[in-house]
N, C-alpha and C. Protein backbone atom coordinates (compact mmCIF):
# COMPACT_ATOMS: atom_id res chain seq x y z
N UNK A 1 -87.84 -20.19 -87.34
CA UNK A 1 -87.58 -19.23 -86.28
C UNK A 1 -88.80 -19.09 -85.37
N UNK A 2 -89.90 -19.27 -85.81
CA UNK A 2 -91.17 -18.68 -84.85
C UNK A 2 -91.21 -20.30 -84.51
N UNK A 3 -91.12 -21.20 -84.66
CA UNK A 3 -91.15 -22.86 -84.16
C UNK A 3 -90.13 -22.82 -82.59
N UNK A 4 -89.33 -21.88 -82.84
CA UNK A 4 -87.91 -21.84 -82.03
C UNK A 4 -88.78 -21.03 -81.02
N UNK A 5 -89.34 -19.84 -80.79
CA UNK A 5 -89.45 -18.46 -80.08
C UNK A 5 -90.91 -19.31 -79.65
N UNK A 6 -91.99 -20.23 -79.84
CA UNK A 6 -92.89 -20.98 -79.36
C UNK A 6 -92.19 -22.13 -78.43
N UNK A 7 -91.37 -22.81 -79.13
CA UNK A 7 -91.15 -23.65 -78.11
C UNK A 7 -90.33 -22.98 -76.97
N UNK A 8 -89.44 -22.20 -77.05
CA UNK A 8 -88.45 -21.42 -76.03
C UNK A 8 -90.00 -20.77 -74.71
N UNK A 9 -91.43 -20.18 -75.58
CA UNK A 9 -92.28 -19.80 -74.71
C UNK A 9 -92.91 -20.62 -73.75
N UNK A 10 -92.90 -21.87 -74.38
CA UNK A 10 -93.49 -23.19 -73.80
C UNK A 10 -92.25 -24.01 -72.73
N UNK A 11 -91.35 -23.85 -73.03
CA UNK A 11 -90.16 -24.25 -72.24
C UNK A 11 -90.76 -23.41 -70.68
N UNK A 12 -90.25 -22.10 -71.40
CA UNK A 12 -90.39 -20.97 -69.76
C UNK A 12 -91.73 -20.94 -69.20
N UNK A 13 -92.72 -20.95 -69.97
CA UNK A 13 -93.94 -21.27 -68.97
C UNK A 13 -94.01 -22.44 -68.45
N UNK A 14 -93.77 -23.79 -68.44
CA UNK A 14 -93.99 -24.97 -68.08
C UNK A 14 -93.33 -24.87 -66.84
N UNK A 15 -91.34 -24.39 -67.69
CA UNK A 15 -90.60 -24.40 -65.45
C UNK A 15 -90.91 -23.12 -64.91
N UNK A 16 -92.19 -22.18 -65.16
CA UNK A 16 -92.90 -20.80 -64.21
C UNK A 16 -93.40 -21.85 -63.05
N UNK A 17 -93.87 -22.55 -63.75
CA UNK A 17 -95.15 -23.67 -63.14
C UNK A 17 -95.06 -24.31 -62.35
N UNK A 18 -93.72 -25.43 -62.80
CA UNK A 18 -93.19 -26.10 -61.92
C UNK A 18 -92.31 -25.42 -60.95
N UNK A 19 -92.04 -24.27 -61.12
CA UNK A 19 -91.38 -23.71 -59.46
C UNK A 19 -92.55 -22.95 -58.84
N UNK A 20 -93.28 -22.78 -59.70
CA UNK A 20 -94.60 -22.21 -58.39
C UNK A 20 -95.08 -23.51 -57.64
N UNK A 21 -94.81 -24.36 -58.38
CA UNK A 21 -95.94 -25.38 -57.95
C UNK A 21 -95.16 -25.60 -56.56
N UNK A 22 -93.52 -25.65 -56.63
CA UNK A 22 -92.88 -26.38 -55.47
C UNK A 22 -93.29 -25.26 -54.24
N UNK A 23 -93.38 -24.05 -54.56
CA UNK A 23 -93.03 -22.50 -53.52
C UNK A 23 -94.47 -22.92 -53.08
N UNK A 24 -95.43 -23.40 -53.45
CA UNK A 24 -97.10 -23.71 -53.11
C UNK A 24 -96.59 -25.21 -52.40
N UNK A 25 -96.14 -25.71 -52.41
CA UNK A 25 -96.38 -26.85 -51.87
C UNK A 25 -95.33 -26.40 -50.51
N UNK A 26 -94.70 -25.87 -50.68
CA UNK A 26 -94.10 -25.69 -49.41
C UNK A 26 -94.33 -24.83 -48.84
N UNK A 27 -95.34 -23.62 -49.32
CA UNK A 27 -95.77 -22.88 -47.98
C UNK A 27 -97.18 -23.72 -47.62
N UNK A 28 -97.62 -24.68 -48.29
CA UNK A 28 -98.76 -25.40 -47.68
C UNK A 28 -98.42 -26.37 -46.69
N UNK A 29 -97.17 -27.14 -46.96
CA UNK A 29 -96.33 -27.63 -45.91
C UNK A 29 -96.23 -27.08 -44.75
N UNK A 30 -95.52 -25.90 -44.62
CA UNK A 30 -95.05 -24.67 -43.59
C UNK A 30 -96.01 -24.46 -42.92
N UNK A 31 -97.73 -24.12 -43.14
CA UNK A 31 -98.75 -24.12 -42.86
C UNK A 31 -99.11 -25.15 -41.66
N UNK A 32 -99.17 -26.26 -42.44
CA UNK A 32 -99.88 -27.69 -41.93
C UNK A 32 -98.81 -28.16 -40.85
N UNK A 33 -97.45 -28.51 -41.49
CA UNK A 33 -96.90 -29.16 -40.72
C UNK A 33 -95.49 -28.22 -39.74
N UNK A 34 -95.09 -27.32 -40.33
CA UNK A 34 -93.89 -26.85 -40.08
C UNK A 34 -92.95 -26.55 -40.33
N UNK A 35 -92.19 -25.55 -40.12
CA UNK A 35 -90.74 -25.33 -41.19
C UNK A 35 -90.14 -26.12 -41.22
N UNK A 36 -89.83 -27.28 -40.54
CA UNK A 36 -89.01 -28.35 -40.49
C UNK A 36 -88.89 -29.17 -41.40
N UNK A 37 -90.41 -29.29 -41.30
CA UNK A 37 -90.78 -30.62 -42.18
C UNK A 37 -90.88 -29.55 -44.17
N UNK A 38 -91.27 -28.39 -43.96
CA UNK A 38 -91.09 -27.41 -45.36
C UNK A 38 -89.97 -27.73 -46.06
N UNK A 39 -88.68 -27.67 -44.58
CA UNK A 39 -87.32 -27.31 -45.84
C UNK A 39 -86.83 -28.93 -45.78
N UNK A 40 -87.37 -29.67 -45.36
CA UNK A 40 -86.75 -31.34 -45.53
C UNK A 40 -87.70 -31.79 -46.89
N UNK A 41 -88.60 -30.77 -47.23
CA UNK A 41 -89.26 -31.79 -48.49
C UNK A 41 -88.55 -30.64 -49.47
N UNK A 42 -88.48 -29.25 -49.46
CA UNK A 42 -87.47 -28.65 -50.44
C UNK A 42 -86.24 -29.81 -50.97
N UNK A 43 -85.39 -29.45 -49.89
CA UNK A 43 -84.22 -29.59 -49.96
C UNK A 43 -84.45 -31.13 -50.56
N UNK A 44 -85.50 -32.53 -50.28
CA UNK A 44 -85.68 -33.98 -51.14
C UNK A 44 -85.66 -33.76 -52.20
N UNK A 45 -86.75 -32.24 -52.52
CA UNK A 45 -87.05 -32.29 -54.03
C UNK A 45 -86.01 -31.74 -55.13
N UNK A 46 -84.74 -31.28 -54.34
CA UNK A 46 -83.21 -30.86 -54.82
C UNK A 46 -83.09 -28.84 -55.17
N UNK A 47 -84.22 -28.77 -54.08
CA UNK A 47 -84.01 -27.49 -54.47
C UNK A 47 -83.12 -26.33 -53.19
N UNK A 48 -82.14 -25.76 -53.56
CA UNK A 48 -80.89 -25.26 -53.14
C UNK A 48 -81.48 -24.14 -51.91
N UNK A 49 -80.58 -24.35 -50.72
CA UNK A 49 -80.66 -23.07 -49.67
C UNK A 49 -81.31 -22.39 -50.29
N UNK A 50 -80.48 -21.52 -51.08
CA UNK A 50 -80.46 -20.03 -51.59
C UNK A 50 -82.02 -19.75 -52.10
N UNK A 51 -82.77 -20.76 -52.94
CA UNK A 51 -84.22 -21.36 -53.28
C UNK A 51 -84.96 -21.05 -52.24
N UNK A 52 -84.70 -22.02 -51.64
CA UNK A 52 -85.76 -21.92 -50.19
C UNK A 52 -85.52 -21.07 -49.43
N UNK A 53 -84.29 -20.13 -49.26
CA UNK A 53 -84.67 -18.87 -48.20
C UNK A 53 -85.63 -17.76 -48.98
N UNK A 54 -84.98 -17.85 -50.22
CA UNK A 54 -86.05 -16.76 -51.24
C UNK A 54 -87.58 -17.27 -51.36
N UNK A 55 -87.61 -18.52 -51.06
CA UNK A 55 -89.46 -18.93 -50.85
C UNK A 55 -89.50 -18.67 -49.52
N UNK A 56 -89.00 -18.87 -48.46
CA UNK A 56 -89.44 -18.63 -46.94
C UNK A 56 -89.18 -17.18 -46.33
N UNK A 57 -88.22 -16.42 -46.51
CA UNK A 57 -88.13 -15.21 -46.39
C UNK A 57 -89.93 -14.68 -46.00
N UNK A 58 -89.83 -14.17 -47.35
CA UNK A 58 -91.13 -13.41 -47.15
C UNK A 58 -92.57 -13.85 -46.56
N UNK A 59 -92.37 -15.22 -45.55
CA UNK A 59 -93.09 -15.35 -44.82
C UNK A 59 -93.24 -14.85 -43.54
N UNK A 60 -94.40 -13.88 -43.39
CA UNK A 60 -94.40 -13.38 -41.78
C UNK A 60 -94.38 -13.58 -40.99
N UNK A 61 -93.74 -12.85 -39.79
CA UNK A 61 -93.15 -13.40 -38.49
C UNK A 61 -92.24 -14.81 -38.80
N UNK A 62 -91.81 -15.11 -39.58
CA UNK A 62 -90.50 -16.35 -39.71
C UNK A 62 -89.02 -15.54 -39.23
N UNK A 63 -88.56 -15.98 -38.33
CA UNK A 63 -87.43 -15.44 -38.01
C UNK A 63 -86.29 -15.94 -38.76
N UNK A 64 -85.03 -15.24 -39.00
CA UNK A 64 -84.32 -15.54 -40.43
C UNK A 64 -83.39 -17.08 -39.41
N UNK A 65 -83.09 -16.66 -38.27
CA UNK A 65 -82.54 -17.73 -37.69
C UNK A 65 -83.20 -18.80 -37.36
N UNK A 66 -84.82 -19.24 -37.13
CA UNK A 66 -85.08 -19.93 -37.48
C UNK A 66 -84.84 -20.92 -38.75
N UNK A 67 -84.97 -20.32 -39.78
CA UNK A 67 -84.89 -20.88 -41.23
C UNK A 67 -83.68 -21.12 -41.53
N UNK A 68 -82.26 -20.52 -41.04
CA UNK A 68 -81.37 -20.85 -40.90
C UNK A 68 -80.89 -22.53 -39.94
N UNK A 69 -81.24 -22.68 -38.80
CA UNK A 69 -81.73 -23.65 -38.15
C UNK A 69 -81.89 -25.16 -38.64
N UNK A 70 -83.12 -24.69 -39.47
CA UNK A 70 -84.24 -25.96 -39.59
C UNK A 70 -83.08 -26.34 -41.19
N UNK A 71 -82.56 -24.73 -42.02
CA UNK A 71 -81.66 -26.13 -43.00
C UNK A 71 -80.49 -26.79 -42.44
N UNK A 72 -79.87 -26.25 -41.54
CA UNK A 72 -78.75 -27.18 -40.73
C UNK A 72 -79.40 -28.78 -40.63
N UNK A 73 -79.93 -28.09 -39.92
CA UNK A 73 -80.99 -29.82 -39.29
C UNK A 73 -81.34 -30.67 -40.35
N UNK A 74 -81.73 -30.22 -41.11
CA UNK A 74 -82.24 -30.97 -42.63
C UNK A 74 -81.10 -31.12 -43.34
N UNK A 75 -79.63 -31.14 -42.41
CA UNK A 75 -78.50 -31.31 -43.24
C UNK A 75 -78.30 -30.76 -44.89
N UNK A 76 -78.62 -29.40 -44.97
CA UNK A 76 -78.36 -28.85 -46.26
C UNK A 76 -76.64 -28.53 -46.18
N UNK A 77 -75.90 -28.69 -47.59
CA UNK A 77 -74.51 -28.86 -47.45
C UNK A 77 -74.18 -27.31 -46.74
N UNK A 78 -73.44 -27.04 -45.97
CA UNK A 78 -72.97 -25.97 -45.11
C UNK A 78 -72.66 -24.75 -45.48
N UNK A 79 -71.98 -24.95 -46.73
CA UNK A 79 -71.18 -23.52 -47.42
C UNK A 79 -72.90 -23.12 -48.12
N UNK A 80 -73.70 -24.11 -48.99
CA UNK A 80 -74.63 -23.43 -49.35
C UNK A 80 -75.58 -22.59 -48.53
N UNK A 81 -75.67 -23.19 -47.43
CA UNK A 81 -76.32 -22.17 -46.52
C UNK A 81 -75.80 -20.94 -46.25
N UNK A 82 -74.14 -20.90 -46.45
CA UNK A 82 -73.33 -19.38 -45.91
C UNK A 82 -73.93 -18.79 -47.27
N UNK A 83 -73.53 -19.50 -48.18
CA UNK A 83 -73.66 -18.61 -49.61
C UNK A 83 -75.14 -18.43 -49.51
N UNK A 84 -75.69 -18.81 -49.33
CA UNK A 84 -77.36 -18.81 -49.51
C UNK A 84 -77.88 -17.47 -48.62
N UNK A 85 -77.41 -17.58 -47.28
CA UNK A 85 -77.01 -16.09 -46.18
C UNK A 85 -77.03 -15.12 -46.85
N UNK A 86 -75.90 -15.32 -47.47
CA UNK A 86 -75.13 -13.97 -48.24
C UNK A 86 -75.73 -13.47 -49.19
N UNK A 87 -76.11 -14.28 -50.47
CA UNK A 87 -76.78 -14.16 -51.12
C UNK A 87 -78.70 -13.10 -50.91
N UNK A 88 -79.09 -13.79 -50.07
CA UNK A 88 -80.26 -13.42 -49.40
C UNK A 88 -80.11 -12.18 -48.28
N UNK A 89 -79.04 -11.66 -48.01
CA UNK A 89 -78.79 -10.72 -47.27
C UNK A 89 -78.90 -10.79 -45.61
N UNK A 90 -78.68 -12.09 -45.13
CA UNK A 90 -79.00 -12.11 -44.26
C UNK A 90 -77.55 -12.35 -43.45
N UNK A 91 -77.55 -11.77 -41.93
CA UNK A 91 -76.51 -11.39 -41.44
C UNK A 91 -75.69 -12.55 -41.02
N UNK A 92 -74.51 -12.06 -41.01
CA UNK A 92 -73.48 -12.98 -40.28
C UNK A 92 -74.12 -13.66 -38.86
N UNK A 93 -74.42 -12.43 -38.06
CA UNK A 93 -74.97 -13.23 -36.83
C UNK A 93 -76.74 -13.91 -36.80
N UNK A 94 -77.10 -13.91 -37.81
CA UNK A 94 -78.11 -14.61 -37.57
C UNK A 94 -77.92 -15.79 -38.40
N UNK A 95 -76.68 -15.88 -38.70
CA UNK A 95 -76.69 -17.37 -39.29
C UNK A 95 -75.74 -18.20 -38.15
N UNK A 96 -75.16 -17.17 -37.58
CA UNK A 96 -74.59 -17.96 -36.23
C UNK A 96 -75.37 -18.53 -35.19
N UNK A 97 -76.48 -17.83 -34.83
CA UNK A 97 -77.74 -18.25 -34.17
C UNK A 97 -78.40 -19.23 -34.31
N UNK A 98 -78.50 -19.20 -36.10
CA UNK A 98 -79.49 -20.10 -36.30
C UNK A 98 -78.55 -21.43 -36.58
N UNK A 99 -77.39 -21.45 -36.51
CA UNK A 99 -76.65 -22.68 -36.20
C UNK A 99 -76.27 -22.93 -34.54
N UNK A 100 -76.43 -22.24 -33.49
CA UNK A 100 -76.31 -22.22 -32.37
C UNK A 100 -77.51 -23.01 -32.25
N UNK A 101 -78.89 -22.51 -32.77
CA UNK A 101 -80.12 -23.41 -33.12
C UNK A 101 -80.07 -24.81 -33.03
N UNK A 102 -79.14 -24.77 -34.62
CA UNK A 102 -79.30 -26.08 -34.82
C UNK A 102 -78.07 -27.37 -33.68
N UNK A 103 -77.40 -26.78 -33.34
CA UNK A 103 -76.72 -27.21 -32.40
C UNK A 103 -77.53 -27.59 -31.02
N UNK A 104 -78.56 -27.24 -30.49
CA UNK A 104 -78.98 -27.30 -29.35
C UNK A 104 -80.25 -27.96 -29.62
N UNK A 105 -81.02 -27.84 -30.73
CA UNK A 105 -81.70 -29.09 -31.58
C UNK A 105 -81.84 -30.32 -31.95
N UNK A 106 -81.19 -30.05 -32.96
CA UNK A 106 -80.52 -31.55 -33.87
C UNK A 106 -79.12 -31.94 -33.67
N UNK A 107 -78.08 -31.92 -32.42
CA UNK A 107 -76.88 -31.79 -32.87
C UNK A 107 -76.34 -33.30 -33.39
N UNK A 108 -77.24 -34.45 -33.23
CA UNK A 108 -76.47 -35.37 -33.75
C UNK A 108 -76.32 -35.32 -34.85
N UNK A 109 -77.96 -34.93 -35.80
CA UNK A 109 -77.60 -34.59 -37.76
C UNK A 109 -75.99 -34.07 -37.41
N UNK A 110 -75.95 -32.66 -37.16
CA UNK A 110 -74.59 -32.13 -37.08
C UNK A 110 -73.14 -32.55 -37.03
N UNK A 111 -73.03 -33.47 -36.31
CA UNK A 111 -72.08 -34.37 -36.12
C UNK A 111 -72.26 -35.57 -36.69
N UNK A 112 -73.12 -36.08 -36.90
CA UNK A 112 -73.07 -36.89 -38.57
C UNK A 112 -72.30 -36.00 -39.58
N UNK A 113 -73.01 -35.38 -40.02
CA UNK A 113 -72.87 -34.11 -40.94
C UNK A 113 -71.27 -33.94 -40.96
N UNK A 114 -70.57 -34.06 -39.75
CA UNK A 114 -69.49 -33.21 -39.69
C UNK A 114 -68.64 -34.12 -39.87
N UNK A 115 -69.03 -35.53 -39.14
CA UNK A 115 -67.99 -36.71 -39.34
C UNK A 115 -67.96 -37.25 -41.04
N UNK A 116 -68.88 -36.85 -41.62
CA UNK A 116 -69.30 -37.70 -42.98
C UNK A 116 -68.79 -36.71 -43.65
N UNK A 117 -67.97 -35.51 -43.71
CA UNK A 117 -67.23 -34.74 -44.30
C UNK A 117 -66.05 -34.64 -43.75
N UNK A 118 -65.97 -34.94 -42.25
CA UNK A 118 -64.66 -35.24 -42.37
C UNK A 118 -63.95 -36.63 -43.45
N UNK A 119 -64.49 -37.56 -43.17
CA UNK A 119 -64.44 -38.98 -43.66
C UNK A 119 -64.45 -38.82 -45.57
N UNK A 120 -64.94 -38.01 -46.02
CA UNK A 120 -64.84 -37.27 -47.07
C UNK A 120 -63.96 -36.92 -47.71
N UNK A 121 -62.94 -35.92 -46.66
CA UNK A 121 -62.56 -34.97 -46.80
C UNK A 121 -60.84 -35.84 -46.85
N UNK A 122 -60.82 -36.30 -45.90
CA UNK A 122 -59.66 -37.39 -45.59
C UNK A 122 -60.31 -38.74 -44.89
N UNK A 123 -60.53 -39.62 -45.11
CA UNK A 123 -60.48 -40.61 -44.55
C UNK A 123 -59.31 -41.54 -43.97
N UNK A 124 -58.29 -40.97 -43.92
CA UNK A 124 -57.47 -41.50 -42.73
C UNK A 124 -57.64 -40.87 -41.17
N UNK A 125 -58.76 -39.91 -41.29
CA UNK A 125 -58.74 -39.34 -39.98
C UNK A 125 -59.34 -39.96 -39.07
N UNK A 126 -60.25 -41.06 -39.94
CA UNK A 126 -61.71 -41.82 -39.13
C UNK A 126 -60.98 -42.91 -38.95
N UNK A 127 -61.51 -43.41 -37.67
CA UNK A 127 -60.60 -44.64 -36.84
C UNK A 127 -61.08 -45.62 -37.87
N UNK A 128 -60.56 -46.55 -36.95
CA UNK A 128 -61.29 -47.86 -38.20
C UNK A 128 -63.01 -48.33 -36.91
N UNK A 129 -63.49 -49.36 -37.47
CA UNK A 129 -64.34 -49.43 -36.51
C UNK A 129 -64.38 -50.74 -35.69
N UNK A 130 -64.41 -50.82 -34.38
CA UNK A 130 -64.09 -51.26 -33.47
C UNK A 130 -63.66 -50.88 -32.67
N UNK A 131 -62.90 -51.51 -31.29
CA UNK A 131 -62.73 -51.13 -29.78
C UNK A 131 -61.47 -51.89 -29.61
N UNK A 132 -61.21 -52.15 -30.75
CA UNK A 132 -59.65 -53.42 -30.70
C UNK A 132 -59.23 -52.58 -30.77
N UNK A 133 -57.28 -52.12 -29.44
CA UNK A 133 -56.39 -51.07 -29.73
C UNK A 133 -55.79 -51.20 -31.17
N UNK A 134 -55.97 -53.19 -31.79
CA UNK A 134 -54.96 -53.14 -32.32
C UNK A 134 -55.39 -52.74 -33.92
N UNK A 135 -56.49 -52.49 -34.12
CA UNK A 135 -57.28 -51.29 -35.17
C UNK A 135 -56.15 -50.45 -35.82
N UNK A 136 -55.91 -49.61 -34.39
CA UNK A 136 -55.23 -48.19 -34.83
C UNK A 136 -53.11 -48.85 -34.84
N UNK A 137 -53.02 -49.99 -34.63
CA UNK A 137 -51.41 -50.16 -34.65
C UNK A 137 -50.86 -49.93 -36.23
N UNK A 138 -49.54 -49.17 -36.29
CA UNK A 138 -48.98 -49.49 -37.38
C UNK A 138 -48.47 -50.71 -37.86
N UNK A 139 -48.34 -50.60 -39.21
CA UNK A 139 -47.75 -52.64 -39.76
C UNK A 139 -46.20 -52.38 -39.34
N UNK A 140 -45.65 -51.07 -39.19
CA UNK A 140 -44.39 -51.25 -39.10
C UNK A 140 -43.86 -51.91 -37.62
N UNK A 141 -44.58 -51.94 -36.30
CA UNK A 141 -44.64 -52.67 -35.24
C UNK A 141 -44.81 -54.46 -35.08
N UNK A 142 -45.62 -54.52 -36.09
CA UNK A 142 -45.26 -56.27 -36.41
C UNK A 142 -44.19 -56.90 -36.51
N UNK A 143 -43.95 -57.88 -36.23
CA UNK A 143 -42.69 -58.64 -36.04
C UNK A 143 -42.84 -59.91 -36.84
């Protein structure tokens, strides 16, 4: 039992560590290079919206629609960002903003983003690729 309640102590201090270590590396990021480049090495290192607004939040003067923004752009999956919003308390309209943001920004990520879930989602919706009409003909028109 005390072999169990040591290693369980050694478990939780090791991942204290390793999530300080990431919340330090990305406000040293944020620092040096920029929120941009902050939540594109988060989000590499697989760590979730909801994560990184609770590490960036409490940075001063960061506007919440900014940070909203920069994870669009960094293509974080969409609903996690609403849930991540919500979660973090942050308003309906400043997550509209900060996707108005990312729209006037990055909008091609976006429309990547949007086509690669459509294509996802249904892929009969996505043409085929090419400029030939006869791509999109049905087989039932063949003769």
């Amino acid at each position: 039992m005390k072999k169990l309640v040591v290693t369980l102590i050694v478990i939780f201090a090791t991942s204290s560590v390793a999530l300080a270590d990431w919340t330090l590396v990305f406000n040293d990021m944020y620092t040096d290079k920029g929120l941009d480049d902050a939540v594109v090495y988060a989000l590499s290192e697989g760590y979730s919206p909801d994560q990184i607004m609770k590490t960036a939040l409490p940075i001063e003067g960061l506007p919440q629609d900014e940070l909203i923004k920069a994870l669009f752009c960094a293509l974080a999956p969409l609903d996690a960002v609403y849930e991540g919003a919500k979660t973090n308390n942050i308003a309906d309209e400043k997550v509209t903003q900060g996707y108005d943001l990312a729209l006037a920004e990055c909008p091609n990520a976006l429309e990547e983003q949007a086509a690669a879930a459509t294509q996802q989602n249904n892929p009969a919706l996505v043409p085929a690729q090419g400029n030939n009409s006869a791509n999109f003909a049905s087989p039932s028109t063949f003769q």
